[in-house]
Protein backbone atom coordinates (compact mmCIF):
# COMPACT_ATOMS: atom_id res chain seq x y z
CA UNK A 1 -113.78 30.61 63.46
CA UNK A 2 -112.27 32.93 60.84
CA UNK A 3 -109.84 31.75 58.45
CA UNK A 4 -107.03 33.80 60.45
CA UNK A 5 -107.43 32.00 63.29
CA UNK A 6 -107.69 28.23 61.57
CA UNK A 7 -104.01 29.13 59.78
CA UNK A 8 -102.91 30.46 63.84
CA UNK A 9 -103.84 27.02 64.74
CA UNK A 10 -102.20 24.97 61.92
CA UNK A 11 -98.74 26.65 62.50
CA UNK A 12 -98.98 26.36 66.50
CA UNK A 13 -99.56 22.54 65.59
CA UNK A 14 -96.69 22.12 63.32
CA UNK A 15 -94.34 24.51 64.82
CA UNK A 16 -95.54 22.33 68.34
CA UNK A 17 -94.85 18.89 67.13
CA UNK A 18 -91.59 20.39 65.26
CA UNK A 19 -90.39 21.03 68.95
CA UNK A 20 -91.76 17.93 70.49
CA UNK A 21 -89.69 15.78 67.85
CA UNK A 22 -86.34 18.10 68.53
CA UNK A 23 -87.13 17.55 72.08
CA UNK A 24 -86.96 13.67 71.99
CA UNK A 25 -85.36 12.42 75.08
CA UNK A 26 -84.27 9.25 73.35
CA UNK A 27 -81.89 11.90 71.29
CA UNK A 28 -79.48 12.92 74.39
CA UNK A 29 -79.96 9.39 76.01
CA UNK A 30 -78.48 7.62 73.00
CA UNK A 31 -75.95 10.11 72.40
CA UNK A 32 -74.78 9.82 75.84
CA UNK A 33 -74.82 6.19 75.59
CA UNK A 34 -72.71 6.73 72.35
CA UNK A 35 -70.16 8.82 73.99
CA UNK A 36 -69.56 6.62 76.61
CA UNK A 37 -68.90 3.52 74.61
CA UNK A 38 -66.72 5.40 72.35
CA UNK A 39 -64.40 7.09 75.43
CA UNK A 40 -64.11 3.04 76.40
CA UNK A 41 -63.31 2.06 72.82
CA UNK A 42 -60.49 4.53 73.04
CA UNK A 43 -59.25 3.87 76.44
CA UNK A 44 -59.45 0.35 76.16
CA UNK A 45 -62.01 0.54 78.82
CA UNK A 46 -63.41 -3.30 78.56
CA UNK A 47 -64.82 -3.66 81.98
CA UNK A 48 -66.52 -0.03 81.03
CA UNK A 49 -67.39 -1.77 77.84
CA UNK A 50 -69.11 -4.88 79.40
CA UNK A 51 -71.64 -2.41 80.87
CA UNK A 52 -72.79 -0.71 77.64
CA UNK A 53 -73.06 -3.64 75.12
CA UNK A 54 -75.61 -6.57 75.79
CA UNK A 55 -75.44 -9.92 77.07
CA UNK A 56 -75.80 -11.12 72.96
CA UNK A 57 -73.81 -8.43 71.41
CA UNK A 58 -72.66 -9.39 68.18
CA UNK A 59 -70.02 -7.35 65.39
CA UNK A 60 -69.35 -7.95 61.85
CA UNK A 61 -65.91 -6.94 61.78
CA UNK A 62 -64.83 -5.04 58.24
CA UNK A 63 -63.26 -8.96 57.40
CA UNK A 64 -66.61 -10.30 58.04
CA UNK A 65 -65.78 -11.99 60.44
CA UNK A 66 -68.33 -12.57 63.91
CA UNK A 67 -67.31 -11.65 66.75
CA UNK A 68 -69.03 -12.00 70.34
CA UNK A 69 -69.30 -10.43 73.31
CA UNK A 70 -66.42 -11.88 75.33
CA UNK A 71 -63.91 -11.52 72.02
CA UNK A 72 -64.60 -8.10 71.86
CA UNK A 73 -64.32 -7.07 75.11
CA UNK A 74 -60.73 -8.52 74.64
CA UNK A 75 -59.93 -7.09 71.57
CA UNK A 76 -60.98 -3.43 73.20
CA UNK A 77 -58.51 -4.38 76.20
CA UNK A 78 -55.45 -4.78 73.92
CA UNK A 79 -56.72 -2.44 71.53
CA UNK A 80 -56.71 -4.32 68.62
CA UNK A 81 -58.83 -2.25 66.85
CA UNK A 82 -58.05 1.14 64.96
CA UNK A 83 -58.55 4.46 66.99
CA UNK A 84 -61.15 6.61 65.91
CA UNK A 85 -60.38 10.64 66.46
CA UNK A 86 -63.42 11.16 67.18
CA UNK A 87 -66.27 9.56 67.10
CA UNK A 88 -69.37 11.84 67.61
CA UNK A 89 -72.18 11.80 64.66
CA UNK A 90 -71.08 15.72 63.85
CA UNK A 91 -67.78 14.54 62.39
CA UNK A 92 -69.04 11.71 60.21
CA UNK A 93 -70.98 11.88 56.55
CA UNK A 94 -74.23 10.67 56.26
CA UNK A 95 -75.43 10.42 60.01
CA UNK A 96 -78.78 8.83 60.74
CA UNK A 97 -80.44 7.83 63.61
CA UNK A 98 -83.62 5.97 63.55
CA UNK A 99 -85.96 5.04 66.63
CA UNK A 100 -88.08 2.24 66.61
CA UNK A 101 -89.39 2.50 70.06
CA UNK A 102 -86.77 0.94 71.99
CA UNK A 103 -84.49 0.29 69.59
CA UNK A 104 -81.75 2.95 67.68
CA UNK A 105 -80.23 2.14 64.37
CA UNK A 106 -77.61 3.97 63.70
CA UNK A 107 -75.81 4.61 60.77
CA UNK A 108 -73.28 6.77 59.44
CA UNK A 109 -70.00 6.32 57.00
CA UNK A 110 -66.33 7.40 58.13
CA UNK A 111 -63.58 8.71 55.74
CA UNK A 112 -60.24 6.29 56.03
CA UNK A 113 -58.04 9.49 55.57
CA UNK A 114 -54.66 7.38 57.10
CA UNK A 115 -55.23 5.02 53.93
CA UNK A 116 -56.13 7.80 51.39
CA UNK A 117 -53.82 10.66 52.86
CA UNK A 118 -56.82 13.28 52.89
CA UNK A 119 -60.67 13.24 53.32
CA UNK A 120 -62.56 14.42 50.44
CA UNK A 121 -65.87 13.32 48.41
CA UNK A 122 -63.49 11.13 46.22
CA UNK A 123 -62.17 9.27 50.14
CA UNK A 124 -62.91 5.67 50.29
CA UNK A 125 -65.79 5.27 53.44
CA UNK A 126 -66.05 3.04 56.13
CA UNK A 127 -70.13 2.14 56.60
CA UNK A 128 -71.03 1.46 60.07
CA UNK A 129 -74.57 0.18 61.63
CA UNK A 130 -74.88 0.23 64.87
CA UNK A 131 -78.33 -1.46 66.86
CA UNK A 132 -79.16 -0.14 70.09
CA UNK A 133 -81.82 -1.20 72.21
CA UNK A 134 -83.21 0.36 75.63
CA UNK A 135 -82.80 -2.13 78.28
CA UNK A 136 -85.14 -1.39 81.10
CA UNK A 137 -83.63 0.05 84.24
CA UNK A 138 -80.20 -0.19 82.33
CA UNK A 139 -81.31 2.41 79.43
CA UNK A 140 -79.30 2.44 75.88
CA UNK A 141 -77.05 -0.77 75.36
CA UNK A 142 -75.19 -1.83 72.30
CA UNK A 143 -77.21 -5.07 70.78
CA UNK A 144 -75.39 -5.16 67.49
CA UNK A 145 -72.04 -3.56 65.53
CA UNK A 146 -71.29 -3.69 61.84
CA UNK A 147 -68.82 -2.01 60.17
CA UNK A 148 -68.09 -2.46 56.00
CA UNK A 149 -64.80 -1.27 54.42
CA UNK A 150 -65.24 -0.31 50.50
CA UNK A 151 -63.20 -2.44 48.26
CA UNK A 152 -59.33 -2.15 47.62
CA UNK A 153 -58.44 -0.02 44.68
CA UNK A 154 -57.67 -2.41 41.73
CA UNK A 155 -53.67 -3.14 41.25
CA UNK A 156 -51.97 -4.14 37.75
CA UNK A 157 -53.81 -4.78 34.79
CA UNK A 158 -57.14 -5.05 36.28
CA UNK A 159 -56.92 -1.56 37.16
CA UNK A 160 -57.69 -0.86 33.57
């Protein structure tokens, strides 16, 4: 085999698993799964809700304080939470979404412009992790939710 068509095979096998990897099916699954239990958050959806987290889904609210299953669900019924504009991964800094065979970890940070009055690299971020795990026969559910507000901005004389 000449040395033309070796290199012919290296780039079909790179440029083949570049397109296997894009073509992940986990990818549109998740983000499906992702859509759906952000259109509940916003709605207020919690018998919508109930369907996409798990049985032993468990947040870390910004207070760090735990929450289960059944609080949450109530707390997306009266909306106690803050509204997110919206919440896809193209509208976020630093998306990342790792698969570990069945499970998704997905993290991502979110500018607080309605505290900081704009959203620049100087904006305080909101971190958020989110676990996902494919149920079988239910696909993509919510397992875990964590999200981490950066510190208040010093007041007084300790802002020195």
């Amino acid at each position: 085999m000449s040395r033309f068509h070796v290199l012919l095979l290296m780039l079909c096998a790179v440029f083949c698993a570049a397109a296997a990897k894009a073509a992940d099916p986990r990818d549109a699954e998740l983000k499906k799964a992702r859509a759906e239990f952000w259109k509940c958050f916003a709605t207020g959806d919690a018998t919508g809700m109930a369907t996409i987290v798990t049985a032993d889904f468990v947040q870390f609210s910004e207070t760090a304080t735990f929450v289960d299953k059944t609080t949450f669900l109530s707390d997306v019924k009266t909306r106690k939470y803050s509204q997110v504009e919206n919440p896809v991964l193209d509208d976020v800094v630093d998306p990342r979404v790792r698969f570990y065979g069945t499970v998704a970890i997905v993290t991502y940070s979110a500018p607080l412009a309605a505290e900081s009055g704009s959203i620049d690299a100087a904006t305080p971020r909101t971190r958020v992790t989110e676990v996902w795990a494919k149920v079988e026969g239910e696909g993509w559910r919510l397992a875990n939710f964590q999200v981490t507000r950066p510190l208040p901005k010093p007041v007084g004389p300790a802002a020195k």
